[in-house]
C-alpha atoms as a PDB file:
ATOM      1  CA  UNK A   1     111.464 111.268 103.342  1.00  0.00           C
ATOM      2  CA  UNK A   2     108.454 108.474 103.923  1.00  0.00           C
ATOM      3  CA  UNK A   3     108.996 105.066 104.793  1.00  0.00           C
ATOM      4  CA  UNK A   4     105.745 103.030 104.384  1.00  0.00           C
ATOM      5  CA  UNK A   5     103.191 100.316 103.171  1.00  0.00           C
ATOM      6  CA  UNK A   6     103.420 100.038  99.413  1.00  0.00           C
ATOM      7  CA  UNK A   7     100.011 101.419  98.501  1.00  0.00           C
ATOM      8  CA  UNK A   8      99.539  98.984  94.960  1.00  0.00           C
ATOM      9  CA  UNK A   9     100.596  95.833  97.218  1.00  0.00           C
ATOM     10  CA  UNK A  10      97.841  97.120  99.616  1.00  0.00           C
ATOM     11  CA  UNK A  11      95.097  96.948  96.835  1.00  0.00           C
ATOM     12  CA  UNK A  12      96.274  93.311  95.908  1.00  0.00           C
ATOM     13  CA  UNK A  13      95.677  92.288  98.910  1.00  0.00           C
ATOM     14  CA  UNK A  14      92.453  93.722  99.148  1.00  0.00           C
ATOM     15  CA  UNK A  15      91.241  92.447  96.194  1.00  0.00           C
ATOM     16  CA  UNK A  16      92.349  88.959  97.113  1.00  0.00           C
ATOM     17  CA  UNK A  17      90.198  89.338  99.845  1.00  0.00           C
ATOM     18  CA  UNK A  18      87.237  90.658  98.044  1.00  0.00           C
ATOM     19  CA  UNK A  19      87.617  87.723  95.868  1.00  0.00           C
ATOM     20  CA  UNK A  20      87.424  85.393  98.321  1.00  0.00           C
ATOM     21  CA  UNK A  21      84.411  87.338 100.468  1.00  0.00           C
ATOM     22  CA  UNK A  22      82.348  87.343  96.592  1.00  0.00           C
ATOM     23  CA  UNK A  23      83.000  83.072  96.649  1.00  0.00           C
ATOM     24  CA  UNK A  24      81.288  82.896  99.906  1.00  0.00           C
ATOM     25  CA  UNK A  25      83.674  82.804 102.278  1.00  0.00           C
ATOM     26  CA  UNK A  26      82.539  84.950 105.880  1.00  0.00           C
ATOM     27  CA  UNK A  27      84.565  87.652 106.190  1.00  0.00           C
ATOM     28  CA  UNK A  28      85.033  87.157 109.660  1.00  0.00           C
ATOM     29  CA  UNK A  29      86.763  83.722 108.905  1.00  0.00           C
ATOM     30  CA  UNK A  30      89.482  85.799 106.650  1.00  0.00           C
ATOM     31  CA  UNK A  31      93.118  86.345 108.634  1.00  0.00           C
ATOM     32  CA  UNK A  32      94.400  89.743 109.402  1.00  0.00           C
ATOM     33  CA  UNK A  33      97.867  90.247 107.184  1.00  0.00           C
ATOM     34  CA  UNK A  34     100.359  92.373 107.442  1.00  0.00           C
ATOM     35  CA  UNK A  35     101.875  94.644 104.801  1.00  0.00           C
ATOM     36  CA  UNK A  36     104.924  92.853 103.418  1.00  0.00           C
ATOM     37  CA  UNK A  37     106.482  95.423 101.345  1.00  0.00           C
ATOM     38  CA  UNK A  38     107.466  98.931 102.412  1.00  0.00           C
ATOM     39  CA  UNK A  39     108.713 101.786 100.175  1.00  0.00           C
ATOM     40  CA  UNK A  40     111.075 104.511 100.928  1.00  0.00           C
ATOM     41  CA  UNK A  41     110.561 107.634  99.164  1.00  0.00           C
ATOM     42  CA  UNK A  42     113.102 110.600  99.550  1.00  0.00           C
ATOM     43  CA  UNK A  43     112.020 114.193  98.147  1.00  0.00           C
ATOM     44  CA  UNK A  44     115.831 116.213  97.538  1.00  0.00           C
ATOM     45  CA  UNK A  45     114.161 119.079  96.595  1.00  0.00           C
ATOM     46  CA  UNK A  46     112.839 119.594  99.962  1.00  0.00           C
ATOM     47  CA  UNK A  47     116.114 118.086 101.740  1.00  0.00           C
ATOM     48  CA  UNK A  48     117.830 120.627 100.336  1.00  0.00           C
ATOM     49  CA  UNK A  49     115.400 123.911 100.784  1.00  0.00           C
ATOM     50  CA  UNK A  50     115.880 122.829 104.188  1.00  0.00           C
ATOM     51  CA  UNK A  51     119.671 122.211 103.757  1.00  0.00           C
ATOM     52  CA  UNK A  52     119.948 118.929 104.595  1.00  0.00           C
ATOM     53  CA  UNK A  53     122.393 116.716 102.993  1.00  0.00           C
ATOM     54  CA  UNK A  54     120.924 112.563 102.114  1.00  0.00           C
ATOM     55  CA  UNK A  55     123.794 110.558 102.312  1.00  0.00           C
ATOM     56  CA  UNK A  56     124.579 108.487  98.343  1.00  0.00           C
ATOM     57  CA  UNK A  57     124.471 105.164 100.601  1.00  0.00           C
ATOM     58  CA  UNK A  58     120.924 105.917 101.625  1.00  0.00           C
ATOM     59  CA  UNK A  59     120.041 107.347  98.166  1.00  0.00           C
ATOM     60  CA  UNK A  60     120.847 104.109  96.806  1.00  0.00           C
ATOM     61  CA  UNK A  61     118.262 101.894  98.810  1.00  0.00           C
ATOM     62  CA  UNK A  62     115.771 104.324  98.344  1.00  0.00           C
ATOM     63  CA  UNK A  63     112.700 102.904  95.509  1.00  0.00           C
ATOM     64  CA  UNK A  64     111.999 106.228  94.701  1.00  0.00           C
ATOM     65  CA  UNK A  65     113.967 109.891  94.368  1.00  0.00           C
ATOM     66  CA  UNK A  66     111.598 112.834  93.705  1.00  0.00           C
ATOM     67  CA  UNK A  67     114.056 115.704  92.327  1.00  0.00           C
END
């Protein structure tokens, strides 16, 4: 299981800032921002080679089941 920083909202983010850095902005002058959407990612196969059992209720909210 992984909970983290969606990596394609990441590169958006940097690009917006590469964007603005290539118009002549300082970098220095850009704002620190933090992630603002996380993922969670939940592998079964490996749940249940370790035979552990993922609740259906968190199943549900997960973005992304890897069977």
């Amino acid at each position: 299981m992984s909970y983290g920083t969606s990596d394609i909202d990441l590169f958006r983010h940097a690009a917006s800032y590469v964007d603005r850095i290539l118009k002549g902005e300082k970098p220095a002058d850009l704002p620190v921002q933090q992630p603002t959407k996380f993922e969670l990612v939940i592998n079964l196969k490996t749940a249940k080679s370790l035979g552990l059992a993922v609740p259906p209720t968190l199943l549900a909210r997960a973005d992304e089941v890897i069977e």
